[in-house]
PDB file of N, CA and C in Angstrom:
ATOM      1  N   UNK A   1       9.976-111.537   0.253  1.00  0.00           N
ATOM      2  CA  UNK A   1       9.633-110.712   1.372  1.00  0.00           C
ATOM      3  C   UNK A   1      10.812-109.812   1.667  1.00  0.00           C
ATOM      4  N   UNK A   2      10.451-108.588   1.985  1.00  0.00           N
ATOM      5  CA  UNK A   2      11.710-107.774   2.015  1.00  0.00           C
ATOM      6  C   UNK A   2      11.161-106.875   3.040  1.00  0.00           C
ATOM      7  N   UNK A   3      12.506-106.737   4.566  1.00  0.00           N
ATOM      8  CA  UNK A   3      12.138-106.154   5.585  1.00  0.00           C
ATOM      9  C   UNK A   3      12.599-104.618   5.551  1.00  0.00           C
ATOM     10  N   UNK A   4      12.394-103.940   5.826  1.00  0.00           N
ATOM     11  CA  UNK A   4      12.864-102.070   5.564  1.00  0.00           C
ATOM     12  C   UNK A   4      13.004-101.601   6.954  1.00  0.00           C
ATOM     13  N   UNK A   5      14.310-101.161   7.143  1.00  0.00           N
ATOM     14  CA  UNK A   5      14.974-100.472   8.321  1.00  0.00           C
ATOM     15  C   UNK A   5      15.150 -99.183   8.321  1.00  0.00           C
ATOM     16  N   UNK A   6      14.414 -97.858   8.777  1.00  0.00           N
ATOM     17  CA  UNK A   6      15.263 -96.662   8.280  1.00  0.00           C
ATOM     18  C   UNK A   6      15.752 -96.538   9.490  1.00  0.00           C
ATOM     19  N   UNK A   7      16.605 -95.358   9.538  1.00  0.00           N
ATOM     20  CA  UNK A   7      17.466 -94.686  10.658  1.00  0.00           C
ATOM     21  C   UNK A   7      18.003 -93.413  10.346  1.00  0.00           C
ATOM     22  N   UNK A   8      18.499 -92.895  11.358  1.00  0.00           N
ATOM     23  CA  UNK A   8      19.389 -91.545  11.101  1.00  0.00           C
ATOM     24  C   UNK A   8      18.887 -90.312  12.042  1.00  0.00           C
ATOM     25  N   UNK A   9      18.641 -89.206  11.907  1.00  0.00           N
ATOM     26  CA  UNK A   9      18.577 -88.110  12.479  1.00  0.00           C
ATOM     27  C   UNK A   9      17.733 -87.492  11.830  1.00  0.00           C
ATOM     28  N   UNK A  10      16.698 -86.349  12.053  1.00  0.00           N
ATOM     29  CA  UNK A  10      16.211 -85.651  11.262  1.00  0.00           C
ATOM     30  C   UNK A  10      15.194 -84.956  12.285  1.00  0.00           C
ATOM     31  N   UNK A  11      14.967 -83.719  11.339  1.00  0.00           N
ATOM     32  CA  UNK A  11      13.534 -83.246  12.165  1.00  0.00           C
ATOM     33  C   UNK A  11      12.357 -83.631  12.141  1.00  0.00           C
ATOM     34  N   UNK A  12      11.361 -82.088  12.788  1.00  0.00           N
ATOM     35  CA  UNK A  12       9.947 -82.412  12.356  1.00  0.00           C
ATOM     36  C   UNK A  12       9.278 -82.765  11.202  1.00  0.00           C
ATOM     37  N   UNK A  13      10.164 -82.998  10.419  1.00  0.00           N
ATOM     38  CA  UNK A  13       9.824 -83.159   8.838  1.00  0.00           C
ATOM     39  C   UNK A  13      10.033 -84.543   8.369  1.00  0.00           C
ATOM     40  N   UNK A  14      11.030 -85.311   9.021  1.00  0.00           N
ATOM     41  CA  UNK A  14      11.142 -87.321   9.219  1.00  0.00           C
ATOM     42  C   UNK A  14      12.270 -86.928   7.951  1.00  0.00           C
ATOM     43  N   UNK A  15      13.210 -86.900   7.849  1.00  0.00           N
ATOM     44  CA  UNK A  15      14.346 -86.893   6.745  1.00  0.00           C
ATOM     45  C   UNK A  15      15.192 -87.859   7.318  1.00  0.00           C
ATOM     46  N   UNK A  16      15.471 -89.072   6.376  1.00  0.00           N
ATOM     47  CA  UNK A  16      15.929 -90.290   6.419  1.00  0.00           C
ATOM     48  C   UNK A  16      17.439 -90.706   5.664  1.00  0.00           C
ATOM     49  N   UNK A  17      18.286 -90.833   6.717  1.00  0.00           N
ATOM     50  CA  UNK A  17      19.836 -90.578   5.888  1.00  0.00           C
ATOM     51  C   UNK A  17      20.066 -92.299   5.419  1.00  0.00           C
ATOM     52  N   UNK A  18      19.529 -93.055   6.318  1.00  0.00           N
ATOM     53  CA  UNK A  18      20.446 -94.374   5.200  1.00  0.00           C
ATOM     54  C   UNK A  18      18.430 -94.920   5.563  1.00  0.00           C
ATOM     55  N   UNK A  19      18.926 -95.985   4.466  1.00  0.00           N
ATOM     56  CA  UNK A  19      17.309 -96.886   4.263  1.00  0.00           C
ATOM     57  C   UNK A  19      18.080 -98.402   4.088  1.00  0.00           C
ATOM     58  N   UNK A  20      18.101 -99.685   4.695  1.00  0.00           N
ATOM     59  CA  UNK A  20      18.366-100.555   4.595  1.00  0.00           C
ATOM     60  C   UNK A  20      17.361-101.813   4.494  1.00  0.00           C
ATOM     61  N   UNK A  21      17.242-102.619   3.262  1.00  0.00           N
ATOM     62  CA  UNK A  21      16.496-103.301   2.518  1.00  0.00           C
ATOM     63  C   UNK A  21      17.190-104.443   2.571  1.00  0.00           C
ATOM     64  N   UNK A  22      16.305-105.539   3.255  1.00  0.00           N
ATOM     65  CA  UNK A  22      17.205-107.099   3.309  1.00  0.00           C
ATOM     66  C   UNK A  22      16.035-107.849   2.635  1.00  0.00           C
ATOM     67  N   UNK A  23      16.237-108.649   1.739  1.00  0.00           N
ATOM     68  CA  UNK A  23      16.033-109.694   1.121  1.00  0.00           C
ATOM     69  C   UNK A  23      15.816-110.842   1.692  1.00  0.00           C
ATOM     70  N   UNK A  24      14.767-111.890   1.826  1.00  0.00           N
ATOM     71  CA  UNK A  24      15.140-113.551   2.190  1.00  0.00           C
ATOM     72  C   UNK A  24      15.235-113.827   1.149  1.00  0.00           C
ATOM     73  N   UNK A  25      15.863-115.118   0.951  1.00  0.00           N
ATOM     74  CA  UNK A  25      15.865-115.769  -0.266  1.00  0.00           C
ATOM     75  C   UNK A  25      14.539-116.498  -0.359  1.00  0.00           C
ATOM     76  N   UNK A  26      13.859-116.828  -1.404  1.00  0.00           N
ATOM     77  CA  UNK A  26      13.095-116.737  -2.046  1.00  0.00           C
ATOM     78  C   UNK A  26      12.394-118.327  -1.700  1.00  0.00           C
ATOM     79  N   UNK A  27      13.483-119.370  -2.056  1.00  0.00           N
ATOM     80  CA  UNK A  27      13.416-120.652  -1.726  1.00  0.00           C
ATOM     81  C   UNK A  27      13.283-121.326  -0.227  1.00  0.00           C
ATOM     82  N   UNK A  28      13.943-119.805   0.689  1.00  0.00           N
ATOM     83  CA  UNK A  28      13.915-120.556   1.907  1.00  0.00           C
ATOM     84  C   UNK A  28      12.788-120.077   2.860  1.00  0.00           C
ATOM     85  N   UNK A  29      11.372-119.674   2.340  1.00  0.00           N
ATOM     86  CA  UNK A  29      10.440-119.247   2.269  1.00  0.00           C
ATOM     87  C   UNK A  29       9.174-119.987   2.326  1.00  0.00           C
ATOM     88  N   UNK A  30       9.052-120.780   1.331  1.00  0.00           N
ATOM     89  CA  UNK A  30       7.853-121.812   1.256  1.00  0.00           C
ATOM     90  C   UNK A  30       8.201-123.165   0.959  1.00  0.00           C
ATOM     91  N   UNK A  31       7.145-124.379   1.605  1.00  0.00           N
ATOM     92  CA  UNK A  31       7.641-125.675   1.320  1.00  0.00           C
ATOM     93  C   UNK A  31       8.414-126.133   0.096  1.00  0.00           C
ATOM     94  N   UNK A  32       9.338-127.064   0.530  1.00  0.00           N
ATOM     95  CA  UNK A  32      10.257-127.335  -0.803  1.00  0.00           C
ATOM     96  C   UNK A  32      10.112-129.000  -0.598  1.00  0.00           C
ATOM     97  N   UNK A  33      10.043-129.450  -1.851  1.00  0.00           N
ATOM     98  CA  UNK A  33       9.932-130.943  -2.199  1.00  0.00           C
ATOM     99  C   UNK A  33      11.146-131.410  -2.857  1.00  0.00           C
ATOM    100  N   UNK A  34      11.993-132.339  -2.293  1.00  0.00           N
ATOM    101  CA  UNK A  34      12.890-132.376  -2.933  1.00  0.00           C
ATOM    102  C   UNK A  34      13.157-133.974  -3.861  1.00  0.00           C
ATOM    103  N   UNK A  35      13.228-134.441  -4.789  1.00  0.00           N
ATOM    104  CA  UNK A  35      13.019-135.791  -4.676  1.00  0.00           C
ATOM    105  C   UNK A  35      14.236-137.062  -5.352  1.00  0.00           C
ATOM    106  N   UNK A  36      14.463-137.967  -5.533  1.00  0.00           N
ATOM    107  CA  UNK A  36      15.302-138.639  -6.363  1.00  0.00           C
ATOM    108  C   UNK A  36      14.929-140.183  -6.597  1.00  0.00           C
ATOM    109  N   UNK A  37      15.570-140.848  -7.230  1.00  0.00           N
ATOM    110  CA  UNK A  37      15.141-142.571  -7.048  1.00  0.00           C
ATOM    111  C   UNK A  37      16.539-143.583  -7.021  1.00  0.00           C
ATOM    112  N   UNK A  38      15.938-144.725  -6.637  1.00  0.00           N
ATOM    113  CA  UNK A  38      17.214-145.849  -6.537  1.00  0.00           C
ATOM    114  C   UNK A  38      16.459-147.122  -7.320  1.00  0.00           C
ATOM    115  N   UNK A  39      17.297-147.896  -8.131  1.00  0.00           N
ATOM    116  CA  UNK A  39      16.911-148.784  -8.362  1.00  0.00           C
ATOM    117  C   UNK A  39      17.094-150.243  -7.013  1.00  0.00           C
ATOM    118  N   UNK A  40      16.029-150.769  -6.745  1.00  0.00           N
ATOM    119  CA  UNK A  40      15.892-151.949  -5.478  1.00  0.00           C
ATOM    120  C   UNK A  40      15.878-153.384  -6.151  1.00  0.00           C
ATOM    121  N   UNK A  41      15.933-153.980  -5.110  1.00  0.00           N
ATOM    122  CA  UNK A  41      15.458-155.645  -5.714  1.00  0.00           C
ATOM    123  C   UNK A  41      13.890-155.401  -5.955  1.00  0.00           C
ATOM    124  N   UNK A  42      13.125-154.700  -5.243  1.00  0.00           N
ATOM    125  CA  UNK A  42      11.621-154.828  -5.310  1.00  0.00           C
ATOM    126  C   UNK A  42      11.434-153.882  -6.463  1.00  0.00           C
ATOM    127  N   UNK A  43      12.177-153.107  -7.154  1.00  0.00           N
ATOM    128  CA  UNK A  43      12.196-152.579  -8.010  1.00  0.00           C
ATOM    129  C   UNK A  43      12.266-150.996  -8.075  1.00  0.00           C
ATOM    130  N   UNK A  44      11.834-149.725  -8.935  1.00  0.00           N
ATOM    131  CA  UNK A  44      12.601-148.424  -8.516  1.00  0.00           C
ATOM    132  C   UNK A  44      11.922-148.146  -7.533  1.00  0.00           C
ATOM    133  N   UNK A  45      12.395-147.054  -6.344  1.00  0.00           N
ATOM    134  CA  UNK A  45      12.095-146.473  -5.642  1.00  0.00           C
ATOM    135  C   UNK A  45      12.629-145.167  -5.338  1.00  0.00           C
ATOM    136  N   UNK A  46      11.091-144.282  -5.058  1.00  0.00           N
ATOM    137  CA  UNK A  46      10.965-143.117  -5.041  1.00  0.00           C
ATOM    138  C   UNK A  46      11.031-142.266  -3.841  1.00  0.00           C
ATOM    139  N   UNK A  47      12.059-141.612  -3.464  1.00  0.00           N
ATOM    140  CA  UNK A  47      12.158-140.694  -2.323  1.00  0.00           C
ATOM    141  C   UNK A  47      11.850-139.174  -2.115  1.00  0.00           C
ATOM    142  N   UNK A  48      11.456-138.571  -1.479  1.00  0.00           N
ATOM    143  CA  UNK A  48      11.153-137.443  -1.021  1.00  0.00           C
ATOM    144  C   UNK A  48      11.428-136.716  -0.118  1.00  0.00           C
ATOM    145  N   UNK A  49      11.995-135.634  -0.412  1.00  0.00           N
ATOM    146  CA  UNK A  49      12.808-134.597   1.436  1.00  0.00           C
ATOM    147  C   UNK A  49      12.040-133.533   0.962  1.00  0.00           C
ATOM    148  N   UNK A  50      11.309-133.358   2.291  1.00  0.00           N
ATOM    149  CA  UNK A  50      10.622-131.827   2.167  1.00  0.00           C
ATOM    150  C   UNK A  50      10.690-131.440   3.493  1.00  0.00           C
ATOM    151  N   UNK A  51      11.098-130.119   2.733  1.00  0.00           N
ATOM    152  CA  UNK A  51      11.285-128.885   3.746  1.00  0.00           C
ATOM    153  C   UNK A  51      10.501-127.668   4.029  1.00  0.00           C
ATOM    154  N   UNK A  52       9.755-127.982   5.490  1.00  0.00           N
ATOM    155  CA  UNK A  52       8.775-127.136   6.096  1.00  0.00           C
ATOM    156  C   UNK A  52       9.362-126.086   7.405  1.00  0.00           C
ATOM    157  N   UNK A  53       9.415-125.419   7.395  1.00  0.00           N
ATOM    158  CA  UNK A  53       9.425-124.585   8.601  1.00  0.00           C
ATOM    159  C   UNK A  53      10.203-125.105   9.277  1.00  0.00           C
ATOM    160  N   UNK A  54      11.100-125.031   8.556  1.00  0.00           N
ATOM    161  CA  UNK A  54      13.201-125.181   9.370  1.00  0.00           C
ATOM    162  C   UNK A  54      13.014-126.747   9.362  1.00  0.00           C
ATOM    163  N   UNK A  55      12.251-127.691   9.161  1.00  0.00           N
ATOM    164  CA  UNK A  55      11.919-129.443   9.501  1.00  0.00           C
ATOM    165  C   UNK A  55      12.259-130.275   7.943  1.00  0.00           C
ATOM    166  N   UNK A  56      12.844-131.336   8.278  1.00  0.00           N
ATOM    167  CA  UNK A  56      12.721-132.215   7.011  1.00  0.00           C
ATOM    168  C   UNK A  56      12.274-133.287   7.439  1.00  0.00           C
ATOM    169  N   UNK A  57      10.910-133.633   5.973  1.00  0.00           N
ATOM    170  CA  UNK A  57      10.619-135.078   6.082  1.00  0.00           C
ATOM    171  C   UNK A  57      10.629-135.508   4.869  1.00  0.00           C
ATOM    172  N   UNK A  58      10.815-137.381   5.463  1.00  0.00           N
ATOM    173  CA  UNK A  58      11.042-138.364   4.497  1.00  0.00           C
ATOM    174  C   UNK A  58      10.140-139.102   4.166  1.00  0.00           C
ATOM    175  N   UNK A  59       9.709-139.298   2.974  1.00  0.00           N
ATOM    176  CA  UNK A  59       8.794-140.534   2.388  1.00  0.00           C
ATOM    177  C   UNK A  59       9.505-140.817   1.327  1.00  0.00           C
ATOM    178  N   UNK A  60       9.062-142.186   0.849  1.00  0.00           N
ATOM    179  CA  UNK A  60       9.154-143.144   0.151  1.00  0.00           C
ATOM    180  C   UNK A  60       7.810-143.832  -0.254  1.00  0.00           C
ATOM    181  N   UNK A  61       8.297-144.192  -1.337  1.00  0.00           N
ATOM    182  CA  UNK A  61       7.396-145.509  -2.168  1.00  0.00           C
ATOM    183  C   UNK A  61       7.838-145.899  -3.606  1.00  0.00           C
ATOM    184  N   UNK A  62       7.061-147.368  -3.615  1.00  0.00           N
ATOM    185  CA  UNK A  62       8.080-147.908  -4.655  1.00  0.00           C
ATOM    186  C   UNK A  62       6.917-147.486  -6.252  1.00  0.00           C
ATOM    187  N   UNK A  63       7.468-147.426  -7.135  1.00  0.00           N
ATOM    188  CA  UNK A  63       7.017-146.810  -8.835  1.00  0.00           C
ATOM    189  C   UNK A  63       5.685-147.499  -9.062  1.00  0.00           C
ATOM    190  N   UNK A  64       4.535-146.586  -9.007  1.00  0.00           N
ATOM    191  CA  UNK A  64       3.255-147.443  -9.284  1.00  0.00           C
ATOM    192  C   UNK A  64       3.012-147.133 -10.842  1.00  0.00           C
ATOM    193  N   UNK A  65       1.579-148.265 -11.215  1.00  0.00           N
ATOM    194  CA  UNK A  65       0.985-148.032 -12.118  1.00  0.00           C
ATOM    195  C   UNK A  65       0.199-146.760 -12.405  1.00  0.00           C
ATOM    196  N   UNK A  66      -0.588-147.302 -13.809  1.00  0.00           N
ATOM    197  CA  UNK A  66      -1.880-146.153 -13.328  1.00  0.00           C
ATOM    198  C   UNK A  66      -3.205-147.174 -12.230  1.00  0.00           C
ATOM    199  N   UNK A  67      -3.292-147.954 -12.742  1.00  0.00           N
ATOM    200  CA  UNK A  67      -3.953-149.085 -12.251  1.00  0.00           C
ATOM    201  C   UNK A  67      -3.830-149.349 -10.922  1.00  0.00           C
ATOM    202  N   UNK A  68      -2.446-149.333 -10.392  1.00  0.00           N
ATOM    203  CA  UNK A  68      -2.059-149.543  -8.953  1.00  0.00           C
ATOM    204  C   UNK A  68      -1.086-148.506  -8.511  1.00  0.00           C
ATOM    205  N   UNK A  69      -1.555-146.913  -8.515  1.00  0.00           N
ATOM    206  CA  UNK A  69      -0.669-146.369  -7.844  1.00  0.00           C
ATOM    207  C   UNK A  69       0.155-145.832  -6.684  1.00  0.00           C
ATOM    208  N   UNK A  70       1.448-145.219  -6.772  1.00  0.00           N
ATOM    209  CA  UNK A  70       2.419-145.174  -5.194  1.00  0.00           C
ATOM    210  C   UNK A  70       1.932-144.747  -3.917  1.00  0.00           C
ATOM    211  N   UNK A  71       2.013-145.778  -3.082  1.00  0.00           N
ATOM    212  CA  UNK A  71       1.681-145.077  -1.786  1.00  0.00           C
ATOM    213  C   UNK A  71       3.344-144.720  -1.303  1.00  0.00           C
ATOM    214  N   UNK A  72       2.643-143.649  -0.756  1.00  0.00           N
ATOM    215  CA  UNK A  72       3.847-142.449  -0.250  1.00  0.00           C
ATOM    216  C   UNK A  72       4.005-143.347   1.284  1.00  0.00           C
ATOM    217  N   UNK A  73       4.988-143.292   1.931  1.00  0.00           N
ATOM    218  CA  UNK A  73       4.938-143.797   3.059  1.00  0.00           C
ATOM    219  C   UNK A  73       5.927-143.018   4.400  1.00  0.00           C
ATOM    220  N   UNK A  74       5.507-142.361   5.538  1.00  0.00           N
ATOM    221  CA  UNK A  74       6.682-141.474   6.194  1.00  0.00           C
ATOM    222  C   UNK A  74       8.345-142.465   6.405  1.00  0.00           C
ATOM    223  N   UNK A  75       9.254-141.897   6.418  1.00  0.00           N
ATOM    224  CA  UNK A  75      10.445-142.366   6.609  1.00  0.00           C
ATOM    225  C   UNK A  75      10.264-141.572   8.072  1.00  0.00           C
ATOM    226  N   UNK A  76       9.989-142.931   9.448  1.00  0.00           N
ATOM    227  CA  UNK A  76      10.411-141.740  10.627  1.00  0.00           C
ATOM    228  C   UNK A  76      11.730-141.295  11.394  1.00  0.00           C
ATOM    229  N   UNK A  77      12.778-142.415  10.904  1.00  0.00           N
ATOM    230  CA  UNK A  77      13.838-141.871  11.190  1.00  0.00           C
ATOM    231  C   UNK A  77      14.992-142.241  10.374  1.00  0.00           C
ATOM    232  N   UNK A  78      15.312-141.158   9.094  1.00  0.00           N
ATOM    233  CA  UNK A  78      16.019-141.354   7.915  1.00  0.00           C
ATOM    234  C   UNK A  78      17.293-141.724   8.689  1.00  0.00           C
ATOM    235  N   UNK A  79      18.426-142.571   7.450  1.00  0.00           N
ATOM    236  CA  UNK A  79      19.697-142.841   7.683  1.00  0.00           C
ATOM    237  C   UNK A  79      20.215-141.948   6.892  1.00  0.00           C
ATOM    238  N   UNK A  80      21.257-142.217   7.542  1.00  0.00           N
ATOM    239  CA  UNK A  80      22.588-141.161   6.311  1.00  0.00           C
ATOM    240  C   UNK A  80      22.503-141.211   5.226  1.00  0.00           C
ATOM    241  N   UNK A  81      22.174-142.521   4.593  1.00  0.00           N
ATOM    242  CA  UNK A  81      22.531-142.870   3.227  1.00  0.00           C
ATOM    243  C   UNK A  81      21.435-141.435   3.071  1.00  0.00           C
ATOM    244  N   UNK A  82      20.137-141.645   3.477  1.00  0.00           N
ATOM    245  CA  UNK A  82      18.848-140.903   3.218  1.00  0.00           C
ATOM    246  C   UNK A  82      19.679-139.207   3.207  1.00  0.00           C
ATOM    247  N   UNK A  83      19.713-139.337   4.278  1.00  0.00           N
ATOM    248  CA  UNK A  83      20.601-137.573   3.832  1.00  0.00           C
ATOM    249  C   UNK A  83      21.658-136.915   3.210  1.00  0.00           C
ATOM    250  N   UNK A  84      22.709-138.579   3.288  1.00  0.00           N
ATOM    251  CA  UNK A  84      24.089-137.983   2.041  1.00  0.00           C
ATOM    252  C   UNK A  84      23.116-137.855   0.334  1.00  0.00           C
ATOM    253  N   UNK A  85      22.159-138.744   0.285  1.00  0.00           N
ATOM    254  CA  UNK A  85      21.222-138.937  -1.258  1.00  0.00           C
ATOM    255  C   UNK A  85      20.671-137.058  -1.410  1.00  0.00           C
ATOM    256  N   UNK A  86      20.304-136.762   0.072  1.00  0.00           N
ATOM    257  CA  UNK A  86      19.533-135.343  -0.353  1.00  0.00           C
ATOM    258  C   UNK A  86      20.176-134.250  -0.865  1.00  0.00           C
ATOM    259  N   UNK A  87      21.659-134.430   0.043  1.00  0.00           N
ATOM    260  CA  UNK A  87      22.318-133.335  -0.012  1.00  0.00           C
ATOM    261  C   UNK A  87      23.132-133.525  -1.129  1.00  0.00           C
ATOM    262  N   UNK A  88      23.195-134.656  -1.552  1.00  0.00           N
ATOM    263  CA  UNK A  88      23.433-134.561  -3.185  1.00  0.00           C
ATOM    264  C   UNK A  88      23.115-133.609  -4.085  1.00  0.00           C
ATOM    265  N   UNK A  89      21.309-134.202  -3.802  1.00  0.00           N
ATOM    266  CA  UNK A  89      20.579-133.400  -5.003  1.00  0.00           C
ATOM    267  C   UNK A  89      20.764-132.105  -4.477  1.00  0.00           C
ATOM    268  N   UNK A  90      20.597-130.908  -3.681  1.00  0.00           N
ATOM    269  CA  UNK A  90      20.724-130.087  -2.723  1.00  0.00           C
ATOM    270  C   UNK A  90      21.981-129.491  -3.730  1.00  0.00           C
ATOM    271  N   UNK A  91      23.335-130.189  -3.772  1.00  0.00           N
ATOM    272  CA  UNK A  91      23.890-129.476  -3.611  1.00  0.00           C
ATOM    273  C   UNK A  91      24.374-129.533  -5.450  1.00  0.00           C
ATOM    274  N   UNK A  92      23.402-130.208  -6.430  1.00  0.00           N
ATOM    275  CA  UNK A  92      23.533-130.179  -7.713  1.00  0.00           C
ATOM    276  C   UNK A  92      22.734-128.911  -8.383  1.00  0.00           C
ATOM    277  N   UNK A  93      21.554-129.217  -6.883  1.00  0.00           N
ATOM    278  CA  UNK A  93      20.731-127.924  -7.545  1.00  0.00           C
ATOM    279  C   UNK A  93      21.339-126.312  -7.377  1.00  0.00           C
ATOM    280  N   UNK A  94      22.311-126.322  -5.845  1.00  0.00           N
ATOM    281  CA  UNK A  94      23.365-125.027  -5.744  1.00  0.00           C
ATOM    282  C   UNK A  94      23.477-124.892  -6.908  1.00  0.00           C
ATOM    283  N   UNK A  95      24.554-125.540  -7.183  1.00  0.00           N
ATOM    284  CA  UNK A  95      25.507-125.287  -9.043  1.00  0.00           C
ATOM    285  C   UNK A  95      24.434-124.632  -9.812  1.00  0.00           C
ATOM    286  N   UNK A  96      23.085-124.627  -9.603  1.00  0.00           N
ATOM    287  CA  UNK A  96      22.272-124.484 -10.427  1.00  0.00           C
ATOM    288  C   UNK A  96      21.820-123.070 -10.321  1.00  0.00           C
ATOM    289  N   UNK A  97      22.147-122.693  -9.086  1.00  0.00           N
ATOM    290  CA  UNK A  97      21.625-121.628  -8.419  1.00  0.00           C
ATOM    291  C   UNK A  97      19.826-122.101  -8.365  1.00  0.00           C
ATOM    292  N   UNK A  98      19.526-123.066  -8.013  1.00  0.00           N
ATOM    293  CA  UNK A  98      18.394-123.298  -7.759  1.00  0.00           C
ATOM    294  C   UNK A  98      17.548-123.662  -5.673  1.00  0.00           C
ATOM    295  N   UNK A  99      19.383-123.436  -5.105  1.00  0.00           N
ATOM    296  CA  UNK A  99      18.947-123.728  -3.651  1.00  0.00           C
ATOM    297  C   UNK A  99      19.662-123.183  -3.250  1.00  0.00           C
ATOM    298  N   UNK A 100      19.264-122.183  -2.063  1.00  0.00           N
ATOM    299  CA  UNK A 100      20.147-121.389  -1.036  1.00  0.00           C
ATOM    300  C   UNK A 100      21.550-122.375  -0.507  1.00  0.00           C
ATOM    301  N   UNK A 101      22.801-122.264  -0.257  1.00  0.00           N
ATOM    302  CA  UNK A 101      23.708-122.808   0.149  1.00  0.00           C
ATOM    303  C   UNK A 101      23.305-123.085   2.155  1.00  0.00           C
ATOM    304  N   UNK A 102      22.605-122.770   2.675  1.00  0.00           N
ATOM    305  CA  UNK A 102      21.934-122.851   3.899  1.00  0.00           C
ATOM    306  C   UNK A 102      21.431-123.973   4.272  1.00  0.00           C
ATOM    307  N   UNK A 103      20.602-124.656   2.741  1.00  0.00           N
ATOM    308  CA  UNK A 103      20.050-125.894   3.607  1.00  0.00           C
ATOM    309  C   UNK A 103      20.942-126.898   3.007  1.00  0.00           C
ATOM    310  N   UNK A 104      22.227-126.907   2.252  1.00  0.00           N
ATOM    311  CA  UNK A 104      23.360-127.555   2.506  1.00  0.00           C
ATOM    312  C   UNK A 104      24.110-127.717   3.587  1.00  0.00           C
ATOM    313  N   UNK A 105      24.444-126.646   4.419  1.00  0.00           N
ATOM    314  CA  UNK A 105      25.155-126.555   5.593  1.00  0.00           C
ATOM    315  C   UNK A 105      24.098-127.278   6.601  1.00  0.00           C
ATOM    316  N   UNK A 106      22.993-126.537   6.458  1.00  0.00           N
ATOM    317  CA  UNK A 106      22.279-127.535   7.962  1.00  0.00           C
ATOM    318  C   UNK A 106      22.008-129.232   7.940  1.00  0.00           C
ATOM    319  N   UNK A 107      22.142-129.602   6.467  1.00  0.00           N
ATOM    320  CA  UNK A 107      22.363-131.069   6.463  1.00  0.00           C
ATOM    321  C   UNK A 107      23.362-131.494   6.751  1.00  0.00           C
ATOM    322  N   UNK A 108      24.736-130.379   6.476  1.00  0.00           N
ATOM    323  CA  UNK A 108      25.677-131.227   7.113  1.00  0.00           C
ATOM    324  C   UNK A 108      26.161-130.992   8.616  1.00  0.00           C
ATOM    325  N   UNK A 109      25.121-130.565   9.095  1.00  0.00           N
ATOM    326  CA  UNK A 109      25.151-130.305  10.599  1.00  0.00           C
ATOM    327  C   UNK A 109      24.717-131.683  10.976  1.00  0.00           C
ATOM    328  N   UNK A 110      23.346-131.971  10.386  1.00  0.00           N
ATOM    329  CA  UNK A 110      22.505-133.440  10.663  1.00  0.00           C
ATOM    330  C   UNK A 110      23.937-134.147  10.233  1.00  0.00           C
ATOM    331  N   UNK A 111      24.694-134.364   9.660  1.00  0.00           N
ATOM    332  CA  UNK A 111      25.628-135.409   9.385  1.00  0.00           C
ATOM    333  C   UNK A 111      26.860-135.630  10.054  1.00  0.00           C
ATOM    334  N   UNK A 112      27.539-134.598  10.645  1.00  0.00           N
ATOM    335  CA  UNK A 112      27.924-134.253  11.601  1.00  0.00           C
ATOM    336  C   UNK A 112      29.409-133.979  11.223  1.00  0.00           C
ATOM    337  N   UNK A 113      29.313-133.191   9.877  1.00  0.00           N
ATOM    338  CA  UNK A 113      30.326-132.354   9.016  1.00  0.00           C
ATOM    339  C   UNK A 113      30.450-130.917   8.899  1.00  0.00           C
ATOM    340  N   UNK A 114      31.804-130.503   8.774  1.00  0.00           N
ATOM    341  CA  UNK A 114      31.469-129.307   8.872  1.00  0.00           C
ATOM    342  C   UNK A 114      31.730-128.902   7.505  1.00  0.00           C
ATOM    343  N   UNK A 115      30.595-127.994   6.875  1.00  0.00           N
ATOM    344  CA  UNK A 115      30.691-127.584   5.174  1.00  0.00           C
ATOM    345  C   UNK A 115      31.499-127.011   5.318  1.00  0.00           C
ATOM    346  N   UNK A 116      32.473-127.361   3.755  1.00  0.00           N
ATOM    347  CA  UNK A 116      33.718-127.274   3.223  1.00  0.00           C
ATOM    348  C   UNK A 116      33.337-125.727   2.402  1.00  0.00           C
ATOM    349  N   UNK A 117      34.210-124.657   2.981  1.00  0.00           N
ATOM    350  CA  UNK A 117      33.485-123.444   2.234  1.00  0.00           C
ATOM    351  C   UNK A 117      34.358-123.739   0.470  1.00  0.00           C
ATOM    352  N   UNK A 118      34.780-124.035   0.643  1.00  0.00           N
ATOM    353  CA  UNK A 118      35.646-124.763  -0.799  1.00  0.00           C
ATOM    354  C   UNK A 118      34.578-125.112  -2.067  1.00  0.00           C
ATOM    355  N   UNK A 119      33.505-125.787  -1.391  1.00  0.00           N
ATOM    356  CA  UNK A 119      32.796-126.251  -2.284  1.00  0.00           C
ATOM    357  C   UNK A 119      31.259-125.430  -2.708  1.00  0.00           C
ATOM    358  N   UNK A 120      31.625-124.412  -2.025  1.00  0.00           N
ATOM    359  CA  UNK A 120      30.673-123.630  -2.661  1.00  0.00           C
ATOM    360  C   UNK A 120      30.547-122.443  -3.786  1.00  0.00           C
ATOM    361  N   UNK A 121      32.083-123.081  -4.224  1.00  0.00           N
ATOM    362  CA  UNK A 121      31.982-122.588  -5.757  1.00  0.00           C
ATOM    363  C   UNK A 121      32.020-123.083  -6.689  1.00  0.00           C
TER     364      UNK A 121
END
């Protein structure tokens, strides 16, 4: 999505001296699923951070069959571990150029850090 600003001076004729074109990024646009796993005593388990309209939510469930498969289940109020795990992946996928550096910083707002501009290269 790209917003268009003109400005400047001109006559009856609309002559336009600067034109300014801003960009969103692309990712921070539509739902994002983010996911990873841990191995448990009950065995692997599957996590999920998705990001809706500035909001993150958490589910879980543990590795189904085909026979018996995962129920997803809400996480209603994640722990740290849950958000240092996201911003992991978050911030492997940066390196990747696959995630705006934005929803790194606002996790570490939820964490109650302040991003290291150091590490965003």
């Amino acid at each position: 999505m790209a917003t268009v600003i003109a400005g400047g001076t001109g006559s009856a004729n609309f002559s336009v001296d600067f034109i300014l074109v801003v960009r969103e990024h692309h990712a921070m646009q539509i739902q994002q699923r983010h996911e990873w796993k841990e191995e448990t005593e009950e065995g692997m388990r599957f996590y999920r951070g998705i990001y809706h309209s500035k909001y993150w939510k958490f589910t879980t469930a543990l590795k189904g069959t085909r026979a018996n498969p995962a129920v997803w289940e809400s996480i209603e109020t994640p722990t740290d571990e849950h958000w240092e795990a996201l911003r992991d992946i978050l911030f492997k996928k940066y390196q990747r150029k696959r995630c705006p550096w934005k929803l790194i910083e606002d996790i570490d707002k939820v964490l109650g850090k302040e991003p290291d501009p150091r590490s965003r290269k």
